[in-house]
Protein backbone atom coordinates (compact mmCIF):
# COMPACT_ATOMS: atom_id res chain seq x y z
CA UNK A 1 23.05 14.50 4.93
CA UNK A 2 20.51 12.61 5.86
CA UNK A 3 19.14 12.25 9.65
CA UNK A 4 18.58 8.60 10.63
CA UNK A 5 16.69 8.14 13.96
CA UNK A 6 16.68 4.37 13.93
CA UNK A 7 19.86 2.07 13.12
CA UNK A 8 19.48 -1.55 13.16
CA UNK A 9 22.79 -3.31 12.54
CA UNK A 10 23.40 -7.06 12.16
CA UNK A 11 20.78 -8.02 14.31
CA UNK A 12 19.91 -11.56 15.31
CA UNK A 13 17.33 -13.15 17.32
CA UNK A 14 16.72 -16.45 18.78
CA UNK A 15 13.42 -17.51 20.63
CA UNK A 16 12.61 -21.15 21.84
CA UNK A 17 16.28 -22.30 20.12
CA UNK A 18 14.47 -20.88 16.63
CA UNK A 19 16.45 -18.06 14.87
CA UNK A 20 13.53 -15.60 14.18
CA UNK A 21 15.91 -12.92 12.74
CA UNK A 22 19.22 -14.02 10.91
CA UNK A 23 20.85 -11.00 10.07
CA UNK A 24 19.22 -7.66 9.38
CA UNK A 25 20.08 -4.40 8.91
CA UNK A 26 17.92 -1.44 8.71
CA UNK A 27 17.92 2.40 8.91
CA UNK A 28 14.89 5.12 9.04
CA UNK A 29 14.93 8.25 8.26
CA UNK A 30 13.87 10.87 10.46
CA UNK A 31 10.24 12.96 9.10
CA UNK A 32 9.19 9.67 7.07
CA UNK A 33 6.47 7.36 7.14
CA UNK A 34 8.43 3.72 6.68
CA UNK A 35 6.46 0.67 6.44
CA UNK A 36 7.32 -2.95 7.78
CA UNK A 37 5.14 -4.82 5.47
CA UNK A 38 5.05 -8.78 5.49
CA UNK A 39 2.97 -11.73 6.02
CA UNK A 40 2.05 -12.55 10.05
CA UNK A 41 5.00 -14.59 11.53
CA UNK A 42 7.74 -13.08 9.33
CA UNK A 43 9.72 -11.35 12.40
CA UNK A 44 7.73 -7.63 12.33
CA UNK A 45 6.64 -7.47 16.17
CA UNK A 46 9.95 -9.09 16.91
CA UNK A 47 11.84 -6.50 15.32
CA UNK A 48 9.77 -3.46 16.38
CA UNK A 49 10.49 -5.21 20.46
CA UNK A 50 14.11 -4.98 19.86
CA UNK A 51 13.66 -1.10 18.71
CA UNK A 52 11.72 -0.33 21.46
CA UNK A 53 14.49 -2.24 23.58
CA UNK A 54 12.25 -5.21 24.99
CA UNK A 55 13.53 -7.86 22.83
CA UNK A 56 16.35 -10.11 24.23
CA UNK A 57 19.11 -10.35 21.03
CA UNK A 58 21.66 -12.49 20.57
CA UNK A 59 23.86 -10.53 18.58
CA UNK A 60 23.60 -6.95 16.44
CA UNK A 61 23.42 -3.34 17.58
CA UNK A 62 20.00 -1.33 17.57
CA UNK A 63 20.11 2.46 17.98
CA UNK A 64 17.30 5.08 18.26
CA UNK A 65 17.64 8.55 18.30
CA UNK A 66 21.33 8.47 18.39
CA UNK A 67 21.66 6.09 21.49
CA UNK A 68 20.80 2.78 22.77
CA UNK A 69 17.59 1.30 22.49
CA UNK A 70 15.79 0.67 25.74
CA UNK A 71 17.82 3.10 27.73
CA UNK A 72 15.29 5.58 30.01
CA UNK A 73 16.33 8.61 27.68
CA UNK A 74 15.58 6.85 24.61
CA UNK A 75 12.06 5.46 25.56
CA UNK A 76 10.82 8.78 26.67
CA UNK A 77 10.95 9.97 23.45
CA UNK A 78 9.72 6.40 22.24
CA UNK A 79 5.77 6.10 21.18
CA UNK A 80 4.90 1.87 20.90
CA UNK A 81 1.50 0.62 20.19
CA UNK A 82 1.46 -3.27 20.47
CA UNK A 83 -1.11 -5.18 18.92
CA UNK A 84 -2.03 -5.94 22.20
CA UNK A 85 -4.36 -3.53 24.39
CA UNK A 86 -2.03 -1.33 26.52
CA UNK A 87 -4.50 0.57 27.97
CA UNK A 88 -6.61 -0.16 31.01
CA UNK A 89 -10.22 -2.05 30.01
CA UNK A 90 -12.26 -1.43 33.59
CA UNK A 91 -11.75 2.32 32.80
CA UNK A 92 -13.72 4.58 30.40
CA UNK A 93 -11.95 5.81 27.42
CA UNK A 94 -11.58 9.68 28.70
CA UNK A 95 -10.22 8.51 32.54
CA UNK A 96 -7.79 6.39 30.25
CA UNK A 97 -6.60 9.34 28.75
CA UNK A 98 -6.56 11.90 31.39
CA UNK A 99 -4.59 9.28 32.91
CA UNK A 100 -1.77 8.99 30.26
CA UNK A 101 -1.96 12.90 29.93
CA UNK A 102 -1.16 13.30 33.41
CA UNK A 103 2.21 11.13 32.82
CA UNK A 104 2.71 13.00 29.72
CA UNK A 105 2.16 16.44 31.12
CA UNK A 106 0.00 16.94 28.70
CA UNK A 107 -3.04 19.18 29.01
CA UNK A 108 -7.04 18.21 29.68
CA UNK A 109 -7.62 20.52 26.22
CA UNK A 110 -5.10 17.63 23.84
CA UNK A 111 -7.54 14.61 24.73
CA UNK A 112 -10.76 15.69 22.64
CA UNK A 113 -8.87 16.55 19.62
CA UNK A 114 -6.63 13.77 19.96
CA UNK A 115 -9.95 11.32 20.27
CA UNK A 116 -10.62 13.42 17.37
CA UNK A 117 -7.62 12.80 15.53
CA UNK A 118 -8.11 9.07 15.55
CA UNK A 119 -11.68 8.80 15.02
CA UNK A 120 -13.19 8.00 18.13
CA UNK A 121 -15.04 11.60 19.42
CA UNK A 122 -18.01 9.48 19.83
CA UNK A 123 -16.76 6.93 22.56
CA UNK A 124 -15.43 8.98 25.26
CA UNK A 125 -17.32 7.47 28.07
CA UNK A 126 -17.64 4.08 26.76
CA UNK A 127 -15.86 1.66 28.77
CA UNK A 128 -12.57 0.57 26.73
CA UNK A 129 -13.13 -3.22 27.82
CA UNK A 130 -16.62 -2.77 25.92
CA UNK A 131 -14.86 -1.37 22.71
CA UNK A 132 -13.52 -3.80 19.67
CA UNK A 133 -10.19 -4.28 18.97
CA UNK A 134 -9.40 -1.76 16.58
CA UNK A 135 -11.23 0.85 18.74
CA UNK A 136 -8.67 -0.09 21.76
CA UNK A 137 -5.72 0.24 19.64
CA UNK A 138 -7.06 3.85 18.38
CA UNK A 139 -7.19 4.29 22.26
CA UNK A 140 -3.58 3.27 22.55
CA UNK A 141 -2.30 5.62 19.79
CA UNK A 142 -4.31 8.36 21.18
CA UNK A 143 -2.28 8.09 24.71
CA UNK A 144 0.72 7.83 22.48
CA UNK A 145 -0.17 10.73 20.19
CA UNK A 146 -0.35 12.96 23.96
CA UNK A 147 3.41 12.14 24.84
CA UNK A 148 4.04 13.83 22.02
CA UNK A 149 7.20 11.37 21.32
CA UNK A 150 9.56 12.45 18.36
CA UNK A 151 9.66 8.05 17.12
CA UNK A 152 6.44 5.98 16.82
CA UNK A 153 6.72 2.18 16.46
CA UNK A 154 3.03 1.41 15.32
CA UNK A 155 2.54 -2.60 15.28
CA UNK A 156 -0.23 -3.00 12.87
CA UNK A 157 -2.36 -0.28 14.14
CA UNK A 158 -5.03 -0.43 11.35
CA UNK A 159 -6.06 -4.03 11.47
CA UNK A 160 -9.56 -4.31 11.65
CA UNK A 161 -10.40 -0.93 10.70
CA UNK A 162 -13.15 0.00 7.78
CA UNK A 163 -11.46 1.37 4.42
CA UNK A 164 -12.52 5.32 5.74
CA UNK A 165 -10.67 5.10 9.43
CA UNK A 166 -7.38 3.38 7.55
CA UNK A 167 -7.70 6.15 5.30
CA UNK A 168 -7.79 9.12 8.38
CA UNK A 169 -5.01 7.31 10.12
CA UNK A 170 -2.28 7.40 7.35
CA UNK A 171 -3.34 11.01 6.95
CA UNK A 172 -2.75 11.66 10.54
CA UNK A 173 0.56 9.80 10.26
CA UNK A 174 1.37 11.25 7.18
CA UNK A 175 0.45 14.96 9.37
CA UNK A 176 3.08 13.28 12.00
CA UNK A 177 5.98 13.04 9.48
CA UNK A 178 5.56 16.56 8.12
CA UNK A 179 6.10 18.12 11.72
CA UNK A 180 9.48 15.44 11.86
CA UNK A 181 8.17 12.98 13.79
CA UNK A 182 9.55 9.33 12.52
CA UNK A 183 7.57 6.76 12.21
CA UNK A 184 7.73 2.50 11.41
CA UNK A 185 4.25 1.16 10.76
CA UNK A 186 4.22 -2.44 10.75
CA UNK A 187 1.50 -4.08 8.38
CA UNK A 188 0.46 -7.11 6.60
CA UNK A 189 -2.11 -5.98 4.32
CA UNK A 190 0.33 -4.84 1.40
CA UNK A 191 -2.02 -2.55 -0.44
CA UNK A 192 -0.85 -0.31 2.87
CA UNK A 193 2.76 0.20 0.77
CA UNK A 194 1.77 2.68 -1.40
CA UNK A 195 0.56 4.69 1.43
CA UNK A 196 4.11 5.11 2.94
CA UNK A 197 7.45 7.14 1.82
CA UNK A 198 9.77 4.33 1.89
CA UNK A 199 8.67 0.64 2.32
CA UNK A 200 11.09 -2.61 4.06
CA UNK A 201 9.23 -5.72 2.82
CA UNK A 202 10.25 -8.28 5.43
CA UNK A 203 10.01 -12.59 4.89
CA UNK A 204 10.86 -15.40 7.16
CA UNK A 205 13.24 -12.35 8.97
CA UNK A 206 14.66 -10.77 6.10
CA UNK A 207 14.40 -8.10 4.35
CA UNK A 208 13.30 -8.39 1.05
CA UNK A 209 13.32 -5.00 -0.37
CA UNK A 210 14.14 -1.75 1.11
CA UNK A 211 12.51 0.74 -1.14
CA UNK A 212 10.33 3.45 -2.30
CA UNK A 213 7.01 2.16 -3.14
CA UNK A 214 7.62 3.27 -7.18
CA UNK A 215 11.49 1.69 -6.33
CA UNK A 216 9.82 -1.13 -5.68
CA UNK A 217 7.40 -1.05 -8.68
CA UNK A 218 10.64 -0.11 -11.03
CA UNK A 219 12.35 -3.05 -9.51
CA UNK A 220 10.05 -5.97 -10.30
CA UNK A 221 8.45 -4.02 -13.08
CA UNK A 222 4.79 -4.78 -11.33
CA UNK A 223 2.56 -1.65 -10.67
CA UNK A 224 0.91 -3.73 -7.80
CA UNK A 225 2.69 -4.19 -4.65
CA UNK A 226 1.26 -7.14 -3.84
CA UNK A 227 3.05 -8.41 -6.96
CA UNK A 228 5.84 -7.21 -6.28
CA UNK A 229 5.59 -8.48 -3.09
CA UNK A 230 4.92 -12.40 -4.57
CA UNK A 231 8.01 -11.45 -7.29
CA UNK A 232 10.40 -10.53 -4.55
CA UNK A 233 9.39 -13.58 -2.07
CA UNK A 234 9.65 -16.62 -4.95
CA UNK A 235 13.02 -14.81 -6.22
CA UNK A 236 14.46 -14.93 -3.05
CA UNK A 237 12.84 -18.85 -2.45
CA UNK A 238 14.44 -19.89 -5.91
């Protein structure tokens, strides 16, 4: 039987008067890497708020880890990196982190080889307002990374990022999954499918395709999942 950490049941959203999700339903499996792939717009960060619990919903059911989202014994065992900074930009990147460690209880001997982990050994008393954008949100998943949570909702944590630090991160959340951590990666650069276990391709606030990346292949009968991707969207248009 399989062990589901995150339920999403005929959810719908409405922001402004605009519907931004219909009707969607969703499951992921605890110890997996699933990714949220779709174009910018198409409902990802709105989906991955009502998960964490932030999202106001008009209708639906979303459960995490076998209870409520947003409840206080469901977010400490939440890890969420926005797209936005979440960290603290008038601080250095090591009294960042000895700052989250101290919430997390975690010790002073995590933070190098978590700065390790996510490539950024060489900036640990740089000033995080100084850094780039992809270096903050490598800050922001290292402060997750020391709560040691058991789900991480990742909002498009490798934009920005050279080819060889997208590369280290999916190995590091691929290392994440093997010890049974879950984890939802959003992304809209699709060639970021193939690098995940199971893949929900998402449009206008539906999902397209809940799959397996070679499910997904079989299915359209493209090898490319950007293909795919295109085959999937104009079906569903026509």
């Amino acid at each position: 039987m399989l062990n589901i950490d995150i339920k999403v049941a005929d959810l719908r959203v409405v922001r402004g008067g605009t519907v931004v999700i219909p009707q969607l339903t969703i499951s992921v499996q605890r110890g997996t890497v699933t990714g949220l792939l779709g174009p910018s717009g198409c409902g990802k960060s709105t989906l991955i708020r009502a998960i964490v619990g932030i999202q106001a919903t008009a209708s639906g059911t979303v459960t995490v880890l076998g209870g409520p989202a947003g409840t206080p014994e469901t977010r400490r065992r939440v890890g969420y990196v926005t797209q936005a900074s979440s960290i603290y930009p008038d601080l250095t990147v090591i009294q960042n982190l000895r700052y989250f460690a101290s919430l997390a209880g975690a010790p002073d001997s995590a933070i190098r080889q978590t700065l390790s982990d996510v490539g950024l050994g060489d900036k640990i008393s740089a000033l995080v307002g100084n850094l780039s954008g992809g270096q903050r949100t490598r800050v922001s998943l290292a402060a997750t990374l020391l709560a040691d949570p058991a789900v991480y909702l990742l909002d498009e944590p490798t934009v920005g990022l050279d080819p060889i630090l997208r590369r280290d991160l999916w190995q590091l959340f691929d290392g994440l999954a093997e010890d049974g951590k879950t984890l939802l990666v959003s992304s809209h650069v699709m060639d970021e499918a193939g690098r995940c276990d199971r893949v929900l391709l998402m449009r206008e606030g539906r999902i397209l395709a809940d799959a397996t990346p070679d499910g997904l292949r079989a299915q359209t009968g493209h090898h490319d999942l950007e293909a795919a991707f295109l085959s999937l969207a104009e079906g569903a248009a026509a």
